[in-house]
Each structure stands twice: as structure tokens, then as C-alpha cells.
C-alpha atoms as a PDB file:
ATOM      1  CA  UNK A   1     100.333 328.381 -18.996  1.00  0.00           C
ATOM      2  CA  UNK A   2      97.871 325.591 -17.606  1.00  0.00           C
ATOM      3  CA  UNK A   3      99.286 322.438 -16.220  1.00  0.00           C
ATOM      4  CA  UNK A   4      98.279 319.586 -18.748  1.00  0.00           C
ATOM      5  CA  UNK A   5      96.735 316.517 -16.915  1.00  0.00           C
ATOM      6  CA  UNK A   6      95.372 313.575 -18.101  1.00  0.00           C
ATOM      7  CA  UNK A   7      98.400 313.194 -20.322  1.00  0.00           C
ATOM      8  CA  UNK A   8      99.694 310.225 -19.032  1.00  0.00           C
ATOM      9  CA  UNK A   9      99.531 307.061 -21.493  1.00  0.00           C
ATOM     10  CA  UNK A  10      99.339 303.322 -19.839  1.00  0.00           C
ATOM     11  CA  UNK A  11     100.101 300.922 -22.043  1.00  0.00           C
ATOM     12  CA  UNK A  12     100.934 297.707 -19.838  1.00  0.00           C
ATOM     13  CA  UNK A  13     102.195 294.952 -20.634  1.00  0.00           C
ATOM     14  CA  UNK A  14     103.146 291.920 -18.521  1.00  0.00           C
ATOM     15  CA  UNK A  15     106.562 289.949 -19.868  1.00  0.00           C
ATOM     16  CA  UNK A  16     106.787 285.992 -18.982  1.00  0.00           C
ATOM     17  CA  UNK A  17     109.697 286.001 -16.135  1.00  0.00           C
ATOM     18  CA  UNK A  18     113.392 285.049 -16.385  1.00  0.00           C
ATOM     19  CA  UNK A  19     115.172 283.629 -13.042  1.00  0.00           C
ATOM     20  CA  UNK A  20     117.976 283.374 -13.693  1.00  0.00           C
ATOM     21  CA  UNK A  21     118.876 287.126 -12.722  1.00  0.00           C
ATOM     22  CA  UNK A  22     121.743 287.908 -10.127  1.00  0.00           C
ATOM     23  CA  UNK A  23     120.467 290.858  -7.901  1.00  0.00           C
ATOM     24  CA  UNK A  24     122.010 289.975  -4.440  1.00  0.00           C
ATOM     25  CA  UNK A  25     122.735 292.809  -2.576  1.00  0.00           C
ATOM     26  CA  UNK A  26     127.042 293.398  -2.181  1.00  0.00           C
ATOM     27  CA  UNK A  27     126.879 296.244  -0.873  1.00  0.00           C
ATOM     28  CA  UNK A  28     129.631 299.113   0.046  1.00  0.00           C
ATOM     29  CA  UNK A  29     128.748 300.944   3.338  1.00  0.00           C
ATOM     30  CA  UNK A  30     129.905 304.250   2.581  1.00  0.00           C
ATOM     31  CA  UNK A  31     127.443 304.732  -0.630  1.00  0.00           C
ATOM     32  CA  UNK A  32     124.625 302.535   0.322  1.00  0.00           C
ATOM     33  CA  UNK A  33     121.573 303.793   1.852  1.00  0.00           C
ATOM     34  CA  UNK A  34     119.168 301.673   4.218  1.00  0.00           C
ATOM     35  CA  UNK A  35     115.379 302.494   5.207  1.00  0.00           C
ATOM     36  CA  UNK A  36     117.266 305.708   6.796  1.00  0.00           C
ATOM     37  CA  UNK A  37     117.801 307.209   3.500  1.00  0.00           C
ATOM     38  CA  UNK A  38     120.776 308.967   4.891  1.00  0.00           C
ATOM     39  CA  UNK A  39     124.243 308.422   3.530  1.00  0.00           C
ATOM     40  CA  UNK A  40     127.365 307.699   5.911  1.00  0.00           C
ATOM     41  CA  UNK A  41     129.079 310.479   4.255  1.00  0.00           C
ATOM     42  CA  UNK A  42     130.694 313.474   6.827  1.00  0.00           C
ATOM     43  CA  UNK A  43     128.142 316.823   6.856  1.00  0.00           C
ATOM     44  CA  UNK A  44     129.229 319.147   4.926  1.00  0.00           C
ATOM     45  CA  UNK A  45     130.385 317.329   1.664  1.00  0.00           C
ATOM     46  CA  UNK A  46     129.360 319.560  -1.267  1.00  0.00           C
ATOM     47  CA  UNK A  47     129.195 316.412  -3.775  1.00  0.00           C
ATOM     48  CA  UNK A  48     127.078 314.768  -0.658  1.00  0.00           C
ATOM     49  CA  UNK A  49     124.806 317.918  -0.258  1.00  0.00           C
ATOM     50  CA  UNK A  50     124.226 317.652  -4.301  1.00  0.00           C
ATOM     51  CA  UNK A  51     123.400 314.345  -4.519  1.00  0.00           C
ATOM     52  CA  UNK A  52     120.603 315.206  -1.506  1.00  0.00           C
ATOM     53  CA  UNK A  53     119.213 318.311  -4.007  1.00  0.00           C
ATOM     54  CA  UNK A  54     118.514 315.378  -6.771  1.00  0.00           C
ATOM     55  CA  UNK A  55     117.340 312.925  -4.288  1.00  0.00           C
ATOM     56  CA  UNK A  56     114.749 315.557  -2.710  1.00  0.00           C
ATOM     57  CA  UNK A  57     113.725 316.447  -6.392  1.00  0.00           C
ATOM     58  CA  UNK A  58     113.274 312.836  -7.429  1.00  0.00           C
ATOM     59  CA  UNK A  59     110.723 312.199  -4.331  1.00  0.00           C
ATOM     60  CA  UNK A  60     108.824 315.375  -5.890  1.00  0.00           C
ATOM     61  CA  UNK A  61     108.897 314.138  -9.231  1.00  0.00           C
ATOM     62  CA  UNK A  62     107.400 310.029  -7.721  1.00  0.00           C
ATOM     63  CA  UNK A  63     104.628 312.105  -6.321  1.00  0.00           C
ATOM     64  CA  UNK A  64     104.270 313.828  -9.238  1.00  0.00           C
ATOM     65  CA  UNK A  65     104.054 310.970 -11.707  1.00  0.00           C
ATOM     66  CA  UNK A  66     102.207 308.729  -9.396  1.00  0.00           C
ATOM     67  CA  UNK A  67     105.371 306.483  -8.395  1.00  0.00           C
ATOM     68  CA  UNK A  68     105.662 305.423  -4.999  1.00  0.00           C
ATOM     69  CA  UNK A  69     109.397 306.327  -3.471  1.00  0.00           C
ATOM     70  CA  UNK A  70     112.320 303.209  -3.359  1.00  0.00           C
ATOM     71  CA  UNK A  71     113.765 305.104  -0.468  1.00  0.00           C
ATOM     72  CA  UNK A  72     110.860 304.460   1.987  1.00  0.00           C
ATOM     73  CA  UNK A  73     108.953 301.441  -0.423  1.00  0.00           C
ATOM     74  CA  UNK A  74     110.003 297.829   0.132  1.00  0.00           C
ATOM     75  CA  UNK A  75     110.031 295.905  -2.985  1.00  0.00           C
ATOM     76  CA  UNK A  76     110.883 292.546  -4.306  1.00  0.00           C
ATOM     77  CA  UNK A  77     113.219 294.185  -7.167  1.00  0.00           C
ATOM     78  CA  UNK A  78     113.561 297.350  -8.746  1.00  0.00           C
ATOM     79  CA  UNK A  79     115.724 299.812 -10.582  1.00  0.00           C
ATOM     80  CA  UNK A  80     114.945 303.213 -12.388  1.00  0.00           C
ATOM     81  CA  UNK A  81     117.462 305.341 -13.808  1.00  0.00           C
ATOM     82  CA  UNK A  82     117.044 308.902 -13.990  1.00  0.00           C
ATOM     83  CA  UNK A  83     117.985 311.338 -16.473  1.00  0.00           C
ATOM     84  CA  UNK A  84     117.935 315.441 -14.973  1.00  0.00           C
ATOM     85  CA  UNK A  85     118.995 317.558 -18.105  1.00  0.00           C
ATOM     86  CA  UNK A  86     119.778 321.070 -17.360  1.00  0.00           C
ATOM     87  CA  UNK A  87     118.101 323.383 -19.988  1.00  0.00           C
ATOM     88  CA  UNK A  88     116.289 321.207 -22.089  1.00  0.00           C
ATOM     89  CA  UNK A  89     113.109 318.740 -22.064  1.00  0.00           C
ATOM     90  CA  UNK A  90     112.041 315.935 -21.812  1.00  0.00           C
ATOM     91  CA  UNK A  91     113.321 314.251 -19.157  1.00  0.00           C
ATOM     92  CA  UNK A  92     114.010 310.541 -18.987  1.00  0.00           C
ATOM     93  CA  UNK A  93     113.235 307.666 -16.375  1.00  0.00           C
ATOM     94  CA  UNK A  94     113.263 303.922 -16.952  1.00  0.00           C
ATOM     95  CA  UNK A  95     111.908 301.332 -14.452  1.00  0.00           C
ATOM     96  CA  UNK A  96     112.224 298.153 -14.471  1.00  0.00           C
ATOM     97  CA  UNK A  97     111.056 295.857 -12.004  1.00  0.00           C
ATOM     98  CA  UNK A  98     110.760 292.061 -10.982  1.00  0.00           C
ATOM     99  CA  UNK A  99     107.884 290.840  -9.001  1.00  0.00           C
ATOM    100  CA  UNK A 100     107.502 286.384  -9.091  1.00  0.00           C
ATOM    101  CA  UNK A 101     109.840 285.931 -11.258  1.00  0.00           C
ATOM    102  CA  UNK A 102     108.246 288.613 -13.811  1.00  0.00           C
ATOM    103  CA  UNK A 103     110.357 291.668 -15.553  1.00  0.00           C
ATOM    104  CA  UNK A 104     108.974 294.522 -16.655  1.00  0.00           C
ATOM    105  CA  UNK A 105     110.427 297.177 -17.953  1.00  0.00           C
ATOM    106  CA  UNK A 106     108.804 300.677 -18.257  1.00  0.00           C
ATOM    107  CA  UNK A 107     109.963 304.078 -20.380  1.00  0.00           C
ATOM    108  CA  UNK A 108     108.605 307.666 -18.375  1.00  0.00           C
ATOM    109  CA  UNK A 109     108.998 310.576 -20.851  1.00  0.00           C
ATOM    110  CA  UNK A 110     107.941 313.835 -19.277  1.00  0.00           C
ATOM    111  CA  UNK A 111     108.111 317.286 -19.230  1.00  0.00           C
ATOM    112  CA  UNK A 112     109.153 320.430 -16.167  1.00  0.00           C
ATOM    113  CA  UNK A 113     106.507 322.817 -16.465  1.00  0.00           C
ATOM    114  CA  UNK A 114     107.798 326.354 -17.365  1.00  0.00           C
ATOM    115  CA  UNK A 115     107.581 329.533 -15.452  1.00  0.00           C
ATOM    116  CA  UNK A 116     109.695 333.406 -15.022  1.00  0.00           C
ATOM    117  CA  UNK A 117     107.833 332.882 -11.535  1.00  0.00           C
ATOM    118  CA  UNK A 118     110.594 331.551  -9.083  1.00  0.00           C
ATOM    119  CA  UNK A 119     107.779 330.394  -6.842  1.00  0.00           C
ATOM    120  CA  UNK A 120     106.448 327.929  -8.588  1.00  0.00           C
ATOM    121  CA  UNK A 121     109.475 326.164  -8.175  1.00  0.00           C
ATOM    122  CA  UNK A 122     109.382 326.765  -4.218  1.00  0.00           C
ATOM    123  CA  UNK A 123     108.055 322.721  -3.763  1.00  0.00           C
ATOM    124  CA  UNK A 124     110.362 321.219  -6.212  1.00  0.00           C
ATOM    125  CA  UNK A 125     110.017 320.862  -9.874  1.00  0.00           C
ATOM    126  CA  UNK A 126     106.256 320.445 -11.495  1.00  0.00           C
ATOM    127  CA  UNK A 127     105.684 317.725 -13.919  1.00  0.00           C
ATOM    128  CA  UNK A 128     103.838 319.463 -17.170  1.00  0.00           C
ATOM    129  CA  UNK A 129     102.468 316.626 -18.850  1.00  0.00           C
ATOM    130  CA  UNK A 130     104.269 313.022 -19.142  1.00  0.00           C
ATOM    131  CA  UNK A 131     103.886 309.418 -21.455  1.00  0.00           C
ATOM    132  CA  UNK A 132     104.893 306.092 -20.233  1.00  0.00           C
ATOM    133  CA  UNK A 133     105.160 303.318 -22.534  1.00  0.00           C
ATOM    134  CA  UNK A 134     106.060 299.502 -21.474  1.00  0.00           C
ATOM    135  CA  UNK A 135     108.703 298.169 -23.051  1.00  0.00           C
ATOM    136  CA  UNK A 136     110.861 294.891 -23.483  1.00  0.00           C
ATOM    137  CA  UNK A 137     114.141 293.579 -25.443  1.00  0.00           C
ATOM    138  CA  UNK A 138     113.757 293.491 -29.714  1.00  0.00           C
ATOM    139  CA  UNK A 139     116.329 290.943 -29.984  1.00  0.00           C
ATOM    140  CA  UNK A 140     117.047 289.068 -27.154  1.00  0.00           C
ATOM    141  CA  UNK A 141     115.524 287.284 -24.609  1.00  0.00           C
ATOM    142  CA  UNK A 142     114.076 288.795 -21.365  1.00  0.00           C
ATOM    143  CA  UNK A 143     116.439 286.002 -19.487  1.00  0.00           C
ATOM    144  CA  UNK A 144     119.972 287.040 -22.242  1.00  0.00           C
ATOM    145  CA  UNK A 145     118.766 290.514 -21.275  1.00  0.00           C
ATOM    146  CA  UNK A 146     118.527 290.548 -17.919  1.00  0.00           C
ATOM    147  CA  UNK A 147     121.853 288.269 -17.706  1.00  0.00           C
ATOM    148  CA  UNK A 148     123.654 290.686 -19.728  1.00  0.00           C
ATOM    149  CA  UNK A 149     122.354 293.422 -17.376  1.00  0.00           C
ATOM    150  CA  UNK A 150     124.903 291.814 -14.461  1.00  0.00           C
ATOM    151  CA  UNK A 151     122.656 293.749 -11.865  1.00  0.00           C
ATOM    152  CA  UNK A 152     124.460 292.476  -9.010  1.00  0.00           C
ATOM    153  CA  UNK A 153     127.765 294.641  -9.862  1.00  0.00           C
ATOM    154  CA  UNK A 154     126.115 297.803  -9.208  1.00  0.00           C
ATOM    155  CA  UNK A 155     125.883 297.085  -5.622  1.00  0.00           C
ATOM    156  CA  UNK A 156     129.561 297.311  -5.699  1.00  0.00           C
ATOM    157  CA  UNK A 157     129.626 300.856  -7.248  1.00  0.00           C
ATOM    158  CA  UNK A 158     130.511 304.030  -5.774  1.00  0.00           C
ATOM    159  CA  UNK A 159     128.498 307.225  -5.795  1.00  0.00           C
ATOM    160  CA  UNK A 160     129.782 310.825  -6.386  1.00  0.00           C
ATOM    161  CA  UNK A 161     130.257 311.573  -2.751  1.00  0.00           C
ATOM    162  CA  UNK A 162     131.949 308.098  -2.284  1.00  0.00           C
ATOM    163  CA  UNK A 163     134.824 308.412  -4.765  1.00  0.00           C
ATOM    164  CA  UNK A 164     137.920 309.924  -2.684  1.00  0.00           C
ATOM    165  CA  UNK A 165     140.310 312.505  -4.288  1.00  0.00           C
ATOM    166  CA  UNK A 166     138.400 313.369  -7.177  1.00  0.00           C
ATOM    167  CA  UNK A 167     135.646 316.202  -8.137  1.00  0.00           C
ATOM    168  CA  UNK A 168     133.337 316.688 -10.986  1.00  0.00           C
ATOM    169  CA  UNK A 169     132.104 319.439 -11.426  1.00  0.00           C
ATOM    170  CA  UNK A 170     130.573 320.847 -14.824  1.00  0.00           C
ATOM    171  CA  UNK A 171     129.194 324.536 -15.717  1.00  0.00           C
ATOM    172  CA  UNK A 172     126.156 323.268 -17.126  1.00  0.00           C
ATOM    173  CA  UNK A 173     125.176 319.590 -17.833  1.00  0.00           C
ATOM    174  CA  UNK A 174     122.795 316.685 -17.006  1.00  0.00           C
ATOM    175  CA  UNK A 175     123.075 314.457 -14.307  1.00  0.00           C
ATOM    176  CA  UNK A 176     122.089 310.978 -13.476  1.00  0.00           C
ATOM    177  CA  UNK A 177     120.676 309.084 -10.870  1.00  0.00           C
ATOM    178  CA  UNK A 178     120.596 305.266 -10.325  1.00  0.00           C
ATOM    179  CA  UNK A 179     118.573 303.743  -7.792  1.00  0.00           C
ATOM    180  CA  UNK A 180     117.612 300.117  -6.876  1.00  0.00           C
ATOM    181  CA  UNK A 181     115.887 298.562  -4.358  1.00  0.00           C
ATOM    182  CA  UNK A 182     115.894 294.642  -3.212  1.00  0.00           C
ATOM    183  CA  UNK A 183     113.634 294.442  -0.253  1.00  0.00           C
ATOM    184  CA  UNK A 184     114.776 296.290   3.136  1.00  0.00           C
ATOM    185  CA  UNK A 185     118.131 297.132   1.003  1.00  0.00           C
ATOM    186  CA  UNK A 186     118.062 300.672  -0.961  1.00  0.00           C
ATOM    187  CA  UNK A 187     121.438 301.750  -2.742  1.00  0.00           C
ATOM    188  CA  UNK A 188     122.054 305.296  -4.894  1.00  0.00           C
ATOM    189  CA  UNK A 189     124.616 305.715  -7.461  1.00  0.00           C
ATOM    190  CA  UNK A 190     124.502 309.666  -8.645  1.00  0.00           C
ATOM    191  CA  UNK A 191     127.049 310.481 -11.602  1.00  0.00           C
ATOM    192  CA  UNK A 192     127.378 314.175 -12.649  1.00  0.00           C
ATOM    193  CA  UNK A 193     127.598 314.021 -16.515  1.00  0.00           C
ATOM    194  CA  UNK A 194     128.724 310.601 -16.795  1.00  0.00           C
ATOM    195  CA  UNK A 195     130.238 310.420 -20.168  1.00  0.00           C
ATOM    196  CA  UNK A 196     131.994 313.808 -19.651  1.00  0.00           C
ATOM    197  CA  UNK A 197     134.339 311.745 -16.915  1.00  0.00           C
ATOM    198  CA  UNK A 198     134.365 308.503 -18.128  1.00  0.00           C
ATOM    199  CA  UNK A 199     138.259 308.887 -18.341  1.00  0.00           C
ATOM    200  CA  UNK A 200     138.778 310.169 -15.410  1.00  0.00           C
ATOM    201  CA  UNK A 201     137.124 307.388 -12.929  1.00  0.00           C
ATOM    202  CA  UNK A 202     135.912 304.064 -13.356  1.00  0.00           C
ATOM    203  CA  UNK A 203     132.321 304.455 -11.465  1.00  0.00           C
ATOM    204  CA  UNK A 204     131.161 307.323 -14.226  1.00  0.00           C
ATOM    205  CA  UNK A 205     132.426 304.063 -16.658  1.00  0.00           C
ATOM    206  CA  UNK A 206     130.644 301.936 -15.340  1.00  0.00           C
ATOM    207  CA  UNK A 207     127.875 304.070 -15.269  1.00  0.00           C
ATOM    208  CA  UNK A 208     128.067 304.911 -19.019  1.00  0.00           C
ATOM    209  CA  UNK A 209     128.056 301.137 -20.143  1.00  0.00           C
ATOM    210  CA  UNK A 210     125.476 299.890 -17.501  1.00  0.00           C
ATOM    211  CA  UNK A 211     123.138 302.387 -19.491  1.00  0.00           C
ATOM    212  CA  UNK A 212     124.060 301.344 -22.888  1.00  0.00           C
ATOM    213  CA  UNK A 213     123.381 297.504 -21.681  1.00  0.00           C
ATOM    214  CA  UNK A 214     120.130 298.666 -20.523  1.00  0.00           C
ATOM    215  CA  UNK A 215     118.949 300.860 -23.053  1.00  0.00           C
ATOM    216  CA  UNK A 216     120.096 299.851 -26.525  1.00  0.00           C
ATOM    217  CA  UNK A 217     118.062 296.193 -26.563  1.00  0.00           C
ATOM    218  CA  UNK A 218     114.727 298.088 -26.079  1.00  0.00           C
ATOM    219  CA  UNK A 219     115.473 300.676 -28.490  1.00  0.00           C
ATOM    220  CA  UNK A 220     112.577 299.986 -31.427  1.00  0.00           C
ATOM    221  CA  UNK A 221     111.247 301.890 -34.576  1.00  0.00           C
ATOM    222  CA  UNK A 222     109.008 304.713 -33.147  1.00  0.00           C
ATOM    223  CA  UNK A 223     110.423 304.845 -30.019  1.00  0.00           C
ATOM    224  CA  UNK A 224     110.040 308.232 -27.933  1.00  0.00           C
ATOM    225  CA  UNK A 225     113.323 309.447 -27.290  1.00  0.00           C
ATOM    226  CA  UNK A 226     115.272 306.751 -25.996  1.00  0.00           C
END
């Protein structure tokens, strides 16, 4: 099979800014990550060494779709949410961003490219072909949104390797990645089937309904799986 390119669909769009957004950094030291990149978990935590795999795989993937990295990029603002599934495509990534007091929100839809040959995987995973779309809120207002959003709770969130006493561990399943950026400060939250353990800790919860309050507004007729 031949790697697709050119597949990549622009359609920008600039949104008239809200400022009334809370995104000051509160930030917990044991899952918050600076410009080392490095968490101050103890070597040798397996939920620690997993959340590295997905980190390592999301730099492939930026280089792959033409995204700079938040780990090693200083930016005004920004937050993407990753979705890895396990067996099936396409996989999902939503950015959204502030820059002068402008939002913009973007949807990534791509695809892994397939192959029996395990070295093709040797780099990380290939990105087949992908669409991007800009996108905004159907019923609301980009300042309601945003507001409703309460960005400035995730700081206070715990990753996977954070959260004491507890494991999650699935057989199969697809995980999740949260990062966000507000200038020298870089933070990951990385949830292991979130809904799956929504009962059994309050991060994964968290998790679950940040998503909902990001996703649902900018859901519209036609959209590419959302």
C-alpha cells in the first residue's frame, strides 16, 4: 500500500476572541511537566513508563501531521486532546488554541497506515492520510463556551501515574491524552479508557465530562466523526 499525501484539508477560519477565559496555571508537582518533559514520578512505574510510550508516539504523530510539539513549543495557550484507539481508525485530535485574545478551535481526523511488516512501525506510528477541519460552538458563544470549558481546573488534575493506590489496566481499549500548554508551563493528563473507570476515580471523571464540555457544542450536521 502507498502512503496517501496531499490529503490534508485546511479550511481556516479565524473566530473573534473571548477574554474572559480562566487558564492560570495551578499546578500539582507530581503530574506536571516543565520544558524538561520529564515527570517527577520514581523510575520504574509501569503506569509512568506507559504514559512515556503515548507521549513518544504523540511527538511522532506532530511531526507527522505538521504540528509543532507543546512539550518543547512555548505558546500563549493551547490544548489538544488525543484520542489512541486500539484496533480501529480514525483517530481523533482536537486543538484549540488562544493567541490575542483569539480562540480557535481545530478537529484532526486521521488515519495509522497499515502493514504485516513490524518494521514499519520501528519509528513510531505512520500517519496514512488525515483531514482537519476548523471548527467553533453551534449554539453558544465562543466567550459561554470557553467559560463553560473551566480550563483552569485541569491544572489541578492528576495523571495515571499520579493517582496513588489504584491501577487501570484494560485488555484492549483506547486511551487518552490531554495536554496544554500556557507559556514556559506544559502539564499531561493521560487516562487509560476513561469512561471504563469513571467509578472508580474522580480524575478519569473528570476526564470524561471535560470532553463532553468540549466536544458536544461543536458537534454540527456533517460533522466527521466527532
Amino acid at each position: 500500500m502507498s502512503i496517501k499525501t496531499n490529503t490534508l484539508l485546511l479550511v481556516l477560519g479565524i473566530i473573534p476572541g473571548c477574554r474572559n477565559a480562566e487558564t492560570k496555571p495551578h499546578i500539582l508537582k507530581n503530574d506536571s511537566l516543565k520544558r524538561s518533559g520529564l515527570d517527577s514520578i520514581s523510575v520504574g512505574n509501569f503506569a509512568l513508563e506507559n504514559e512515556q510510550h503515548y507521549l513518544a508516539r504523540k511527538t511522532k504523530l506532530c511531526r507527522e501531521l505538521g504540528l509543532y510539539d507543546l512539550q518543547t513549543e512555548s505558546v500563549s495557550f493551547e490544548l489538544r486532546m488525543w484520542n489512541f484507539p486500539s484496533m480501529w481508525d480514525p483517530s481523533i485530535l482536537y486543538v484549540l488554541k488562544k493567541k490575542d485574545s483569539i480562540w480557535t478551535l481545530f478537529h484532526y481526523q486521521y488515519y495509522i497506515f497499515r502493514s504485516t511488516d513490524p518494521m514499519k512501525y520501528s519509528g513510531g506510528p505512520v500517519v496514512d492520510s488525515a483531514v482537519m477541519e476548523s471548527v467553533r460552538p453551534q449554539k453558544i458563544s465562543w466567550t459561554e463556551y470557553i467559560n463553560n470549558l473551566r480550563l483552569d481546573s485541569l491544572w489541578n488534575m492528576k495523571t495515571e501515574s499520579a493517582i496513588q493506590g489504584k491501577t487501570f489496566e484494560v485488555v484492549d481499549g483506547s486511551r487518552s491524552l490531554l495536554e496544554i500548554r500556557a507559556a514556559n508551563t506544559y502539564k499531561y493528563l493521560f487516562y487509560t479508557m476513561p469512561t471504563a473507570f469513571i467509578e472508580k476515580d474522580d480524575n478519569h471523571k473528570r476526564f470524561v465530562e471535560f470532553k463532553k464540555r468540549l466536544v458536544e457544542p461543536i458537534i454540527y450536521k456533517g460533522m466527521r466523526n466527532p
